[in-house]
PDB file of N, CA and C in Angstrom:
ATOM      1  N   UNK A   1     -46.885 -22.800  33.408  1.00  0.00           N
ATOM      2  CA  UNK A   1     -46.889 -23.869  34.391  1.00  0.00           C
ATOM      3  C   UNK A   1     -46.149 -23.414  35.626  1.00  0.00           C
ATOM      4  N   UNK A   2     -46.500 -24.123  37.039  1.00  0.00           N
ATOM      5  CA  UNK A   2     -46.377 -23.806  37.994  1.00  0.00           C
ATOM      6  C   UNK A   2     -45.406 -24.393  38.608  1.00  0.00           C
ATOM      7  N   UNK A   3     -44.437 -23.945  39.017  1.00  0.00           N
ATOM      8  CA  UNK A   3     -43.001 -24.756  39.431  1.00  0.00           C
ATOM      9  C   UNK A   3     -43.430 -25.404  41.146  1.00  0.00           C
ATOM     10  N   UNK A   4     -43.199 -26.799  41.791  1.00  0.00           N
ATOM     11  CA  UNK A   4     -44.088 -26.822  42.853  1.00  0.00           C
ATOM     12  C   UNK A   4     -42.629 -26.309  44.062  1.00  0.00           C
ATOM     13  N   UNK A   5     -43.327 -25.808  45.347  1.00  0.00           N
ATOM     14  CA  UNK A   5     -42.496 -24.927  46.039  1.00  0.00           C
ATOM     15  C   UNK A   5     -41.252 -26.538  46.267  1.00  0.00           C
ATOM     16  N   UNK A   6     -40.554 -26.065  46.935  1.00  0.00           N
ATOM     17  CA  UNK A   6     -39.075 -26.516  47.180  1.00  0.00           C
ATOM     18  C   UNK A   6     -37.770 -25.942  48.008  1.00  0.00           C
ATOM     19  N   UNK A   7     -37.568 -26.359  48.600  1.00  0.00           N
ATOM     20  CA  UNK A   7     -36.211 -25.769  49.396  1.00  0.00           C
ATOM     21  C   UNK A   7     -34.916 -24.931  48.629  1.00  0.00           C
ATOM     22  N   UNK A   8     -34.179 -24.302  48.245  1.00  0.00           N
ATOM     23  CA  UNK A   8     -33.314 -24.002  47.674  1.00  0.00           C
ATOM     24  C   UNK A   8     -32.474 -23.345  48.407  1.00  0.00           C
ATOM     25  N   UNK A   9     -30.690 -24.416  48.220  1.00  0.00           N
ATOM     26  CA  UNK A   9     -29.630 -23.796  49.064  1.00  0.00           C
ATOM     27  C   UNK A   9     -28.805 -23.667  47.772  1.00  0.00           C
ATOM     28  N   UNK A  10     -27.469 -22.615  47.776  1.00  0.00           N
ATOM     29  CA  UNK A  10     -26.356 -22.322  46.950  1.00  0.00           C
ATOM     30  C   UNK A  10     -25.549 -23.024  47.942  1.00  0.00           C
ATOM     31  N   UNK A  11     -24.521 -23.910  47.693  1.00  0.00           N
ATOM     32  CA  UNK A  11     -23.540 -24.356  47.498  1.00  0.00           C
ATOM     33  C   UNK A  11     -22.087 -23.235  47.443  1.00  0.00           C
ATOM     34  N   UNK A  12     -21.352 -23.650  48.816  1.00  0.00           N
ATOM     35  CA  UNK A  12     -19.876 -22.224  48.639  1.00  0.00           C
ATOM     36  C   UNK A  12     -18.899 -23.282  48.047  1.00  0.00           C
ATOM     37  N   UNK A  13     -18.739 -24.478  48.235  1.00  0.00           N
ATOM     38  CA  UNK A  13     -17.574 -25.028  47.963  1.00  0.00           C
ATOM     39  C   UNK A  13     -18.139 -26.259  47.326  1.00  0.00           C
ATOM     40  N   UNK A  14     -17.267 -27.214  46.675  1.00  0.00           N
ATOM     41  CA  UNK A  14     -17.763 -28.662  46.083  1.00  0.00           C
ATOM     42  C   UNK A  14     -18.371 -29.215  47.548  1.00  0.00           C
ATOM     43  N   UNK A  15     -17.401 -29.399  48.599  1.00  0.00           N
ATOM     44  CA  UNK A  15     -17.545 -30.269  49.670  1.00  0.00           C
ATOM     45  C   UNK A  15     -18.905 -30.009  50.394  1.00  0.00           C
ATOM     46  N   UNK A  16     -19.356 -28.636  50.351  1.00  0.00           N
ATOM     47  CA  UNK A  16     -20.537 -28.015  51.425  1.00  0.00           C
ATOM     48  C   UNK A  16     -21.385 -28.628  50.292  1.00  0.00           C
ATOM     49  N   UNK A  17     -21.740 -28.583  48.733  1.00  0.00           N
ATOM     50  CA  UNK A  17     -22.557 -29.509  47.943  1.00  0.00           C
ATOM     51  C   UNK A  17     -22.527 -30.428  47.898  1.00  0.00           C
ATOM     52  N   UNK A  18     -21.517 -31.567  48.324  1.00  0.00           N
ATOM     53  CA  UNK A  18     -21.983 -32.800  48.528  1.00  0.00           C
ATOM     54  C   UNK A  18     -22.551 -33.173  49.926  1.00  0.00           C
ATOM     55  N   UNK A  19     -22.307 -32.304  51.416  1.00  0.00           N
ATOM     56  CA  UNK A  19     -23.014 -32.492  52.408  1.00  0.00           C
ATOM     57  C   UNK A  19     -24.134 -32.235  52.321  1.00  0.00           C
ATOM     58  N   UNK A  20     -24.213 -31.066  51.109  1.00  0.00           N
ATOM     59  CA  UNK A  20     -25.875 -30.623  51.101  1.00  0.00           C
ATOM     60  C   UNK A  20     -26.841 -32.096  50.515  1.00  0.00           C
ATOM     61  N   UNK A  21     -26.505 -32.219  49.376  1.00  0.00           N
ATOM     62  CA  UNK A  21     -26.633 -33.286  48.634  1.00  0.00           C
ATOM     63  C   UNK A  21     -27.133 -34.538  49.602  1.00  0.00           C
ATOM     64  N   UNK A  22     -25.933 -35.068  50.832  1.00  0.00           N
ATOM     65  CA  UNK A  22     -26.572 -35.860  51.157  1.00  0.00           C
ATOM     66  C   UNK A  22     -27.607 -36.105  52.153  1.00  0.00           C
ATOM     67  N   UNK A  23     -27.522 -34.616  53.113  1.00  0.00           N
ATOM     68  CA  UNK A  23     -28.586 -34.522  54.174  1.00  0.00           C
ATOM     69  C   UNK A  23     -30.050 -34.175  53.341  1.00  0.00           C
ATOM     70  N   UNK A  24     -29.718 -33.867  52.033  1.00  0.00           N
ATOM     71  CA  UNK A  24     -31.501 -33.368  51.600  1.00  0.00           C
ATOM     72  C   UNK A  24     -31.969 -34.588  51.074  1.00  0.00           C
ATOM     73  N   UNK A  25     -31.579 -35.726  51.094  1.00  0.00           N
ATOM     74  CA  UNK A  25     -31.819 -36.757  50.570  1.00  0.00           C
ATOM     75  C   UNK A  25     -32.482 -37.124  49.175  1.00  0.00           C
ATOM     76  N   UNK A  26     -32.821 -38.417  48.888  1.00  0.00           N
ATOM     77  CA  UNK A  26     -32.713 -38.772  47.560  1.00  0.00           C
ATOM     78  C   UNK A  26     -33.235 -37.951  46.437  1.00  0.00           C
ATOM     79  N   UNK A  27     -34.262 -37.465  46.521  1.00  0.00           N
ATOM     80  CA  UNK A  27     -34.981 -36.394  45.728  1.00  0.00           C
ATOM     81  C   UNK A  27     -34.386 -35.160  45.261  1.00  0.00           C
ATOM     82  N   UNK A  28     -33.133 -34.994  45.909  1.00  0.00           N
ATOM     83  CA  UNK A  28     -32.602 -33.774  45.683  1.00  0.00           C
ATOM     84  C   UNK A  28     -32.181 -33.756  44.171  1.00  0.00           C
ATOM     85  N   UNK A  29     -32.191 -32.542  43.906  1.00  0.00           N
ATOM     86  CA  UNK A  29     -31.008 -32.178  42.810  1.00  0.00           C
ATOM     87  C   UNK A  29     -30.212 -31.119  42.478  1.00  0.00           C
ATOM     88  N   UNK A  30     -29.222 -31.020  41.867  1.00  0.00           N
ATOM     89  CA  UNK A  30     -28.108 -30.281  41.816  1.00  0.00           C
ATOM     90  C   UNK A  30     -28.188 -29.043  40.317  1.00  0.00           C
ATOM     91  N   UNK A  31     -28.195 -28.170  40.638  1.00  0.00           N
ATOM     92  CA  UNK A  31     -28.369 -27.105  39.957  1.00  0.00           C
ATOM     93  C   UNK A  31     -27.223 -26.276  39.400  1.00  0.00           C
ATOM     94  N   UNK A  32     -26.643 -26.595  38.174  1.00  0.00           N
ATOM     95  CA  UNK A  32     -26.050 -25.980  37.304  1.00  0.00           C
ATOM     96  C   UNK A  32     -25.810 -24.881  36.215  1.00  0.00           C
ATOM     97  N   UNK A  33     -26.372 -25.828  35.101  1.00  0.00           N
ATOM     98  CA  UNK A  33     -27.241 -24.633  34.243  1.00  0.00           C
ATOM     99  C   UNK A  33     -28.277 -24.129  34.335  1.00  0.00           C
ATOM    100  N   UNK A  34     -29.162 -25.268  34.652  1.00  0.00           N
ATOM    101  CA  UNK A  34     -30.620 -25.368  34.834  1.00  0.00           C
ATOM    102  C   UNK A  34     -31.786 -25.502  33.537  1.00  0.00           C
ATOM    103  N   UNK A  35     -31.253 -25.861  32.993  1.00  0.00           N
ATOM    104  CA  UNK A  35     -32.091 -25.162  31.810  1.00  0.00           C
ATOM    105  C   UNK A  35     -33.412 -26.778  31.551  1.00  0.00           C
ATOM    106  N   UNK A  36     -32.240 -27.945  31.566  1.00  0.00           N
ATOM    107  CA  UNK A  36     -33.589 -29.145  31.696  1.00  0.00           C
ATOM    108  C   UNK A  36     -33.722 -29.456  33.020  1.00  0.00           C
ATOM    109  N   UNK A  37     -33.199 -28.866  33.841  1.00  0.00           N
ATOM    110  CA  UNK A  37     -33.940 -29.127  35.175  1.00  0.00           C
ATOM    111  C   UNK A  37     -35.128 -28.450  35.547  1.00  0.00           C
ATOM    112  N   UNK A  38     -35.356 -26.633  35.413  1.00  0.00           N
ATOM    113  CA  UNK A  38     -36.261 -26.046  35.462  1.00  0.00           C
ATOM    114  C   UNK A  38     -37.309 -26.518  34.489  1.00  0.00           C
ATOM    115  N   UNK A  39     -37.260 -27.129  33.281  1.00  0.00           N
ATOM    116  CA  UNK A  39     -37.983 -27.650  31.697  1.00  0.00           C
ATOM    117  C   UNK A  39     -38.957 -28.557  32.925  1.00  0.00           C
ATOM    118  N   UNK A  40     -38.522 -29.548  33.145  1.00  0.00           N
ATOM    119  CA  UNK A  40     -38.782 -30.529  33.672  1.00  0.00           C
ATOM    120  C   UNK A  40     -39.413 -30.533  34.815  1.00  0.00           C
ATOM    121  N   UNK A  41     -38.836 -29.535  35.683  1.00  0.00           N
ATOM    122  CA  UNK A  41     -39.604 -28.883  36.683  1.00  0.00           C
ATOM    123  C   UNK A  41     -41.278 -28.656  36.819  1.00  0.00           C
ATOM    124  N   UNK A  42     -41.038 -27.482  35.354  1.00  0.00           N
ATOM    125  CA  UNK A  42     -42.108 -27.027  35.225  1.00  0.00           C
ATOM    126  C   UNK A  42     -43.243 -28.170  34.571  1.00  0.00           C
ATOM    127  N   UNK A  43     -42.380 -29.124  34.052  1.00  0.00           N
ATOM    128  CA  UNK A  43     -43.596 -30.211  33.469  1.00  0.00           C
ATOM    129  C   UNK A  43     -43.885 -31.063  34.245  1.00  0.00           C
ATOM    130  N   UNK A  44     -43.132 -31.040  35.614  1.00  0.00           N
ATOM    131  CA  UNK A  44     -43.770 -32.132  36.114  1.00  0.00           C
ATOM    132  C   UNK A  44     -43.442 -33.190  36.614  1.00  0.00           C
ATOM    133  N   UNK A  45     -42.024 -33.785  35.586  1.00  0.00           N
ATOM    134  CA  UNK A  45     -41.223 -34.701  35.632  1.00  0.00           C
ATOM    135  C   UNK A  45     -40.687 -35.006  36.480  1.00  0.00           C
ATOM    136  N   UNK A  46     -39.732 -33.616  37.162  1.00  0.00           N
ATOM    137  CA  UNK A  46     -39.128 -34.030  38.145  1.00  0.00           C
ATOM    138  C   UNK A  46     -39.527 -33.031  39.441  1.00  0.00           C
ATOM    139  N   UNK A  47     -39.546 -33.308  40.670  1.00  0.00           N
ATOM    140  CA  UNK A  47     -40.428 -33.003  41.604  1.00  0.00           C
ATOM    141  C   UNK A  47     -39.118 -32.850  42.528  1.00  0.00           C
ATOM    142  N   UNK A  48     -38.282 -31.942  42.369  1.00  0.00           N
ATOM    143  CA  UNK A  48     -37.385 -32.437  44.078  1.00  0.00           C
ATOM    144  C   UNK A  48     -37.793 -31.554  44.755  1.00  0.00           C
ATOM    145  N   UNK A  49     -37.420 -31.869  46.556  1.00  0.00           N
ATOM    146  CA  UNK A  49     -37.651 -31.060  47.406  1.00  0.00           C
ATOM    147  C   UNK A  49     -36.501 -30.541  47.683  1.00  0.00           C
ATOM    148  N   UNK A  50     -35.254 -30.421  46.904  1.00  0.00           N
ATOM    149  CA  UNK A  50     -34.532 -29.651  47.479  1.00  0.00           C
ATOM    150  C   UNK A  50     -33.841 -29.264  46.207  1.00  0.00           C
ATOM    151  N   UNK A  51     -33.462 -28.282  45.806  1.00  0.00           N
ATOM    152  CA  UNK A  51     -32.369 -27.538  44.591  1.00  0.00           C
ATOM    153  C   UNK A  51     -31.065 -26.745  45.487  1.00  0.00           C
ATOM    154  N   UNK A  52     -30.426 -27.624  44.884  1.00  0.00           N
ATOM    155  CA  UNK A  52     -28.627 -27.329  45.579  1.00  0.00           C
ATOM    156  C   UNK A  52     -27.733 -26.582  44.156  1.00  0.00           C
ATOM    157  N   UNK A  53     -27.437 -25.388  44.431  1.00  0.00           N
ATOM    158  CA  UNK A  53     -27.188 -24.594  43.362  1.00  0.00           C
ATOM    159  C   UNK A  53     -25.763 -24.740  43.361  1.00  0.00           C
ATOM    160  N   UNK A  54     -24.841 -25.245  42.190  1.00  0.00           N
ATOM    161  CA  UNK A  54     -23.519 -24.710  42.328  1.00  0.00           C
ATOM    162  C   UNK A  54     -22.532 -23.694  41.860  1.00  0.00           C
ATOM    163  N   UNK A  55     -23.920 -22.538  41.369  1.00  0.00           N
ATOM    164  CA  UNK A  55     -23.222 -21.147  40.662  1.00  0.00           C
ATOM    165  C   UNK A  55     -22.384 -20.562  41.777  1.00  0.00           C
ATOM    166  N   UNK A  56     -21.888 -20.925  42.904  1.00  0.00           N
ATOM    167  CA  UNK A  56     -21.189 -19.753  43.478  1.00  0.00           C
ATOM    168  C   UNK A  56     -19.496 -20.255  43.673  1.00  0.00           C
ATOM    169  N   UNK A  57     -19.940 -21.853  43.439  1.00  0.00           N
ATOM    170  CA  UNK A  57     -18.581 -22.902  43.026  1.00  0.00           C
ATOM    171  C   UNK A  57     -17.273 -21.982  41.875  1.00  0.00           C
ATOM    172  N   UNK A  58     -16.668 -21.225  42.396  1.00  0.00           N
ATOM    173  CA  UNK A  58     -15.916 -20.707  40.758  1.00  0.00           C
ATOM    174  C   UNK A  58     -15.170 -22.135  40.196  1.00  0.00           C
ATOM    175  N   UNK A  59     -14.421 -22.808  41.169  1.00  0.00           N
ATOM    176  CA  UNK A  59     -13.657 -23.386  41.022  1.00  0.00           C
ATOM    177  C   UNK A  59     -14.047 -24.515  40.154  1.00  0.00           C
ATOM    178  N   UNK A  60     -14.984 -24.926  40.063  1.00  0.00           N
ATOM    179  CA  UNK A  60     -15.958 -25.469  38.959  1.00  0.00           C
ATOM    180  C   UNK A  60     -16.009 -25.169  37.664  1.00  0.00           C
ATOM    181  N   UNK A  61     -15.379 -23.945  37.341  1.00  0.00           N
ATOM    182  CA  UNK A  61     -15.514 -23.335  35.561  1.00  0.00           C
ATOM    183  C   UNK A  61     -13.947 -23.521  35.437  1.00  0.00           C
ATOM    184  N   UNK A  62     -13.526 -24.870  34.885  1.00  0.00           N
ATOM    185  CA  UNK A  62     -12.403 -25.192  34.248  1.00  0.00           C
ATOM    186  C   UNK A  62     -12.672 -26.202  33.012  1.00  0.00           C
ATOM    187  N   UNK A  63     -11.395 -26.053  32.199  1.00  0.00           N
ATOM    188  CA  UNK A  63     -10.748 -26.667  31.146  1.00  0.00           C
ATOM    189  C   UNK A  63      -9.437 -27.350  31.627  1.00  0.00           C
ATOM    190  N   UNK A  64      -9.221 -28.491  31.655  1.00  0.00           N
ATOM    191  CA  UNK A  64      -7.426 -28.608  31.783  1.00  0.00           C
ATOM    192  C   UNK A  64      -7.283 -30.041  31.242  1.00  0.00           C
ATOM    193  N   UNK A  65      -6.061 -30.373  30.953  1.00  0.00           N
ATOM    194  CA  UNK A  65      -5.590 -31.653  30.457  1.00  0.00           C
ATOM    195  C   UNK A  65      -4.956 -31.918  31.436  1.00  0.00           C
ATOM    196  N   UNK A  66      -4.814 -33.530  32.000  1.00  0.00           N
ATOM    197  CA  UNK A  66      -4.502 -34.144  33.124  1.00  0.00           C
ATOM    198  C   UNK A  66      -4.545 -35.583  32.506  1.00  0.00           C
ATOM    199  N   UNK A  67      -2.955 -36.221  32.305  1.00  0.00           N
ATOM    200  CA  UNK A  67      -2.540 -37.582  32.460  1.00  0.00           C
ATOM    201  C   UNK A  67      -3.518 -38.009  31.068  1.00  0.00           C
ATOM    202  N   UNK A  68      -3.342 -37.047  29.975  1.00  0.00           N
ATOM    203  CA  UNK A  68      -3.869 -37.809  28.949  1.00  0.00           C
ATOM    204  C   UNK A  68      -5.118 -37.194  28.621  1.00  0.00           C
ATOM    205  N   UNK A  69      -6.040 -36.569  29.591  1.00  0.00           N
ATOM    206  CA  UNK A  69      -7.565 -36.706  29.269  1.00  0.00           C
ATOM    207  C   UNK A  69      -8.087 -35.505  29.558  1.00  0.00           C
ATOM    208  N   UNK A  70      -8.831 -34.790  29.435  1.00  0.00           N
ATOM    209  CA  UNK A  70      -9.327 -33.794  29.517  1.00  0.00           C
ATOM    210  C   UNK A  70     -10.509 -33.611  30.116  1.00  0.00           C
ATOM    211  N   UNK A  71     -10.372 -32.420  31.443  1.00  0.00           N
ATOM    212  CA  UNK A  71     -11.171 -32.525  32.425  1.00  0.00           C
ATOM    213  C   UNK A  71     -11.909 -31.237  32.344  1.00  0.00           C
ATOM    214  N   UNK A  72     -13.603 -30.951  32.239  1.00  0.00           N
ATOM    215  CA  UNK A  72     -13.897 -30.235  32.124  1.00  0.00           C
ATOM    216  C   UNK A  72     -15.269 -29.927  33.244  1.00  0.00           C
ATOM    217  N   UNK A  73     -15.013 -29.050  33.759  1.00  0.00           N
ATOM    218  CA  UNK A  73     -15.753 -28.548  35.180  1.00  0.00           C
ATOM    219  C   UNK A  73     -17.451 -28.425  35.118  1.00  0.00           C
ATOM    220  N   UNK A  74     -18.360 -28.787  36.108  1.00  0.00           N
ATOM    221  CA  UNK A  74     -19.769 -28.741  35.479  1.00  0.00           C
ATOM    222  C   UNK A  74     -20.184 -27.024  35.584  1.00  0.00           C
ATOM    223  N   UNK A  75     -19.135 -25.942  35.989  1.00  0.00           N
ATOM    224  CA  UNK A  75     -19.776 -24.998  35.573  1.00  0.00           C
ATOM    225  C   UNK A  75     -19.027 -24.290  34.510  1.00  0.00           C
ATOM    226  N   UNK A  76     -18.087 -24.988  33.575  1.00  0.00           N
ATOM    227  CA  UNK A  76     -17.902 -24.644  32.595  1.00  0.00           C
ATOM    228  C   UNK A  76     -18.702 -23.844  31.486  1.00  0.00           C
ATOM    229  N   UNK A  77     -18.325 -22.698  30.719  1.00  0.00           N
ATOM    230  CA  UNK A  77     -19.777 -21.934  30.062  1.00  0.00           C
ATOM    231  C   UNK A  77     -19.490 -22.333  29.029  1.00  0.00           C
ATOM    232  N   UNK A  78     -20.154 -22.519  27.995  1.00  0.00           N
ATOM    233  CA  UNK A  78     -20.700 -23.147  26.475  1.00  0.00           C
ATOM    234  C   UNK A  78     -19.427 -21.737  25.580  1.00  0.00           C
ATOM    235  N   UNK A  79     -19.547 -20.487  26.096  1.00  0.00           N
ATOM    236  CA  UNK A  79     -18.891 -19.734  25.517  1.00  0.00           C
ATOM    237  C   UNK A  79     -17.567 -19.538  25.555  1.00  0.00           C
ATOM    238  N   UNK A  80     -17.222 -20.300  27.108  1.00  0.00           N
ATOM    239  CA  UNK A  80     -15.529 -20.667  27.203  1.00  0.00           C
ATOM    240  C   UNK A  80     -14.942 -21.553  26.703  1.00  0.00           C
ATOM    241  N   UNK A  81     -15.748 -22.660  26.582  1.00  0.00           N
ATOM    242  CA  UNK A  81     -15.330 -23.902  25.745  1.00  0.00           C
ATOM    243  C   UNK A  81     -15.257 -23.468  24.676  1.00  0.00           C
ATOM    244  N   UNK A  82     -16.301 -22.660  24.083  1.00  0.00           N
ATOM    245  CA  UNK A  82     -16.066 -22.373  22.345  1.00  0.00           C
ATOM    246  C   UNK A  82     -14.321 -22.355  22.166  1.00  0.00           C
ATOM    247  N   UNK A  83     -13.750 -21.323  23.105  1.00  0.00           N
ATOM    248  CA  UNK A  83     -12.689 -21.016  22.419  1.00  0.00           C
ATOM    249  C   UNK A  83     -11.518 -21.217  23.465  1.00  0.00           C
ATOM    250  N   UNK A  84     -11.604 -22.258  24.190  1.00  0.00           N
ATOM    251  CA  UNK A  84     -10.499 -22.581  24.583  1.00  0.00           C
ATOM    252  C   UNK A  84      -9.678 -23.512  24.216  1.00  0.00           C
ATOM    253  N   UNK A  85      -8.739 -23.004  24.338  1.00  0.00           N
ATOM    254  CA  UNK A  85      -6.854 -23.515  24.063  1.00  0.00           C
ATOM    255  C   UNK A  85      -7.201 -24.918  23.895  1.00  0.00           C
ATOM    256  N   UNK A  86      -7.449 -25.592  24.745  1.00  0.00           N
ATOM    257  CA  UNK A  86      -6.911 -27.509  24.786  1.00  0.00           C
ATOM    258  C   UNK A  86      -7.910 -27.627  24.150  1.00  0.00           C
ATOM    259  N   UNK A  87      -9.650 -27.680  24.460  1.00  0.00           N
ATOM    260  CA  UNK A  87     -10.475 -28.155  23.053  1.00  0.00           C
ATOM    261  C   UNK A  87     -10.209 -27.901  22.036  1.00  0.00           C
ATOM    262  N   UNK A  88      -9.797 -26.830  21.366  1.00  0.00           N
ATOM    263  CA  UNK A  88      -9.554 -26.192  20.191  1.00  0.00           C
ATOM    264  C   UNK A  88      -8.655 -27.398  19.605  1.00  0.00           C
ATOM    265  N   UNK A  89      -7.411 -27.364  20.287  1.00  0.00           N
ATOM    266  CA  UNK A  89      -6.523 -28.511  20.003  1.00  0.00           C
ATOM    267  C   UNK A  89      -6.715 -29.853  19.624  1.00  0.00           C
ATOM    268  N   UNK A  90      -7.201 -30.623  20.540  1.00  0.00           N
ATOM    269  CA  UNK A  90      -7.808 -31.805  20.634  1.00  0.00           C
ATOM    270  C   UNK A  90      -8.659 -32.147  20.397  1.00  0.00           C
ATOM    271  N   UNK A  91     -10.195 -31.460  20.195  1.00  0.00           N
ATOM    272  CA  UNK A  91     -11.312 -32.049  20.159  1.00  0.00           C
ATOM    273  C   UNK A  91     -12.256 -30.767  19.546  1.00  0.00           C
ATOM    274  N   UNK A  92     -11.346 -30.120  18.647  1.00  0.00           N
ATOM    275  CA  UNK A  92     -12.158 -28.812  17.709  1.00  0.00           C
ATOM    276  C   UNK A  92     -13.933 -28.974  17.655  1.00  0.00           C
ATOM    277  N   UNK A  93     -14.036 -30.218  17.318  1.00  0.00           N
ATOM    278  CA  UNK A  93     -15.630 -30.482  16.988  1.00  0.00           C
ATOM    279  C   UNK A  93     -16.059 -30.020  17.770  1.00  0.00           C
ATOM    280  N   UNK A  94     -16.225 -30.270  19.786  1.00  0.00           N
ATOM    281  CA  UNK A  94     -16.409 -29.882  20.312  1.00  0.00           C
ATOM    282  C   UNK A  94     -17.025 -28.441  20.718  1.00  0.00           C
ATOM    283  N   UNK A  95     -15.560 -27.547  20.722  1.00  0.00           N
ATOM    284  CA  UNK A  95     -15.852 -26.373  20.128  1.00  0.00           C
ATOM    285  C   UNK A  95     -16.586 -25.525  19.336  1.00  0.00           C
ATOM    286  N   UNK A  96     -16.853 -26.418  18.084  1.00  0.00           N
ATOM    287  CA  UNK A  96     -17.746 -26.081  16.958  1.00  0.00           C
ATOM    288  C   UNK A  96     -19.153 -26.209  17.476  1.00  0.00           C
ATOM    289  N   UNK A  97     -19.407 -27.481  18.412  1.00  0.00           N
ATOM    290  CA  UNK A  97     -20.596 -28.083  18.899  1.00  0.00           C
ATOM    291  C   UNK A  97     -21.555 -26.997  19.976  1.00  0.00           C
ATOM    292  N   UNK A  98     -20.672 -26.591  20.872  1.00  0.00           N
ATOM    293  CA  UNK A  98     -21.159 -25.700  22.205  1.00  0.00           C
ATOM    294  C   UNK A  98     -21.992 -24.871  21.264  1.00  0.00           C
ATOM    295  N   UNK A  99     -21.342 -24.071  20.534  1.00  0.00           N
ATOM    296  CA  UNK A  99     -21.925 -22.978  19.467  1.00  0.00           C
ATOM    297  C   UNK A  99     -23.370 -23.057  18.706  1.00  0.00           C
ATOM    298  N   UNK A 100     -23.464 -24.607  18.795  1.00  0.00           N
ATOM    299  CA  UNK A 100     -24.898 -24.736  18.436  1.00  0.00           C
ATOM    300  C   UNK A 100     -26.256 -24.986  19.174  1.00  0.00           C
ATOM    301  N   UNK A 101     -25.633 -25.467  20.908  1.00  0.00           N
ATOM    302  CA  UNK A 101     -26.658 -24.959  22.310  1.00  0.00           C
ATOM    303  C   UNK A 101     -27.386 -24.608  22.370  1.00  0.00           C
ATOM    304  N   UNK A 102     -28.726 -24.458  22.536  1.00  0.00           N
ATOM    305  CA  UNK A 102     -29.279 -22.914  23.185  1.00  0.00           C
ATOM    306  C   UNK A 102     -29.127 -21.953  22.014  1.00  0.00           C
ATOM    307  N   UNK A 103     -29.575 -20.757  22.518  1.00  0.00           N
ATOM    308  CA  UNK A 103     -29.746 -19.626  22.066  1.00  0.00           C
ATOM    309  C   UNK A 103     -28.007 -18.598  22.655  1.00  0.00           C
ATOM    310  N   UNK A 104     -28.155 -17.686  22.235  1.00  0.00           N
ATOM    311  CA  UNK A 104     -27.559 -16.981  22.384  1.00  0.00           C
ATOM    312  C   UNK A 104     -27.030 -16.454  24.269  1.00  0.00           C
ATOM    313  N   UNK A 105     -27.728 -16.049  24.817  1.00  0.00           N
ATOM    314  CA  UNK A 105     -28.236 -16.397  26.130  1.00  0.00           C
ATOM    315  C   UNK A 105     -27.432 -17.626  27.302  1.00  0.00           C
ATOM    316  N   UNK A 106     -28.046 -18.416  26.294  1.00  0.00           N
ATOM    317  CA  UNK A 106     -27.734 -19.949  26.865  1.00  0.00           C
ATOM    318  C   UNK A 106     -25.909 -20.153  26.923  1.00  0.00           C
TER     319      UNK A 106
END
């Protein structure tokens, strides 16, 4: 299946992705993992004219505990969570969970 054409910008900072976000208007969407966005893409489902990427965001791949709760970044990887410190602690299942994701890859 045929992905239909579309605009695509990367994102340097959170802030330059939410300006992107709001000048490409409603249709847009935000590109992370990608994995059910491209799915979806390709089926059809979802049609945006614009893909705003936030792989170049580092500051985005966190774990931390803050005032009780635990804050975890949308470019967090499935393989860092496996084995980091505060999930491990608090919310092991978690941990156990990422591991079953995707493929290997993923």
């Amino acid at each position: 299946m045929r992905i239909r054409p579309f605009d695509f910008k990367a994102a340097v900072s959170l802030q330059d992705a939410l300006i992107q976000l709001d000048q490409s208007g409603p249709d847009a969407k935000v590109l992370a993992g990608g994995t059910d966005l491209v799915l979806n893409m390709k089926k059809k489902k979802i049609l945006p004219s614009t893909v705003i990427s936030l792989h170049s965001i580092k500051n985005l791949e966190y774990v931390e505990e803050k005032n009780g709760m635990i804050h975890i970044g949308a470019m967090a990887k499935h393989a860092d969570l496996a084995i980091n410190p505060i999930l491990e602690k608090e919310v092991s299942i978690l941990c156990q969970a990422v591991g079953l994701i995707g493929s290997w890859q993923v």
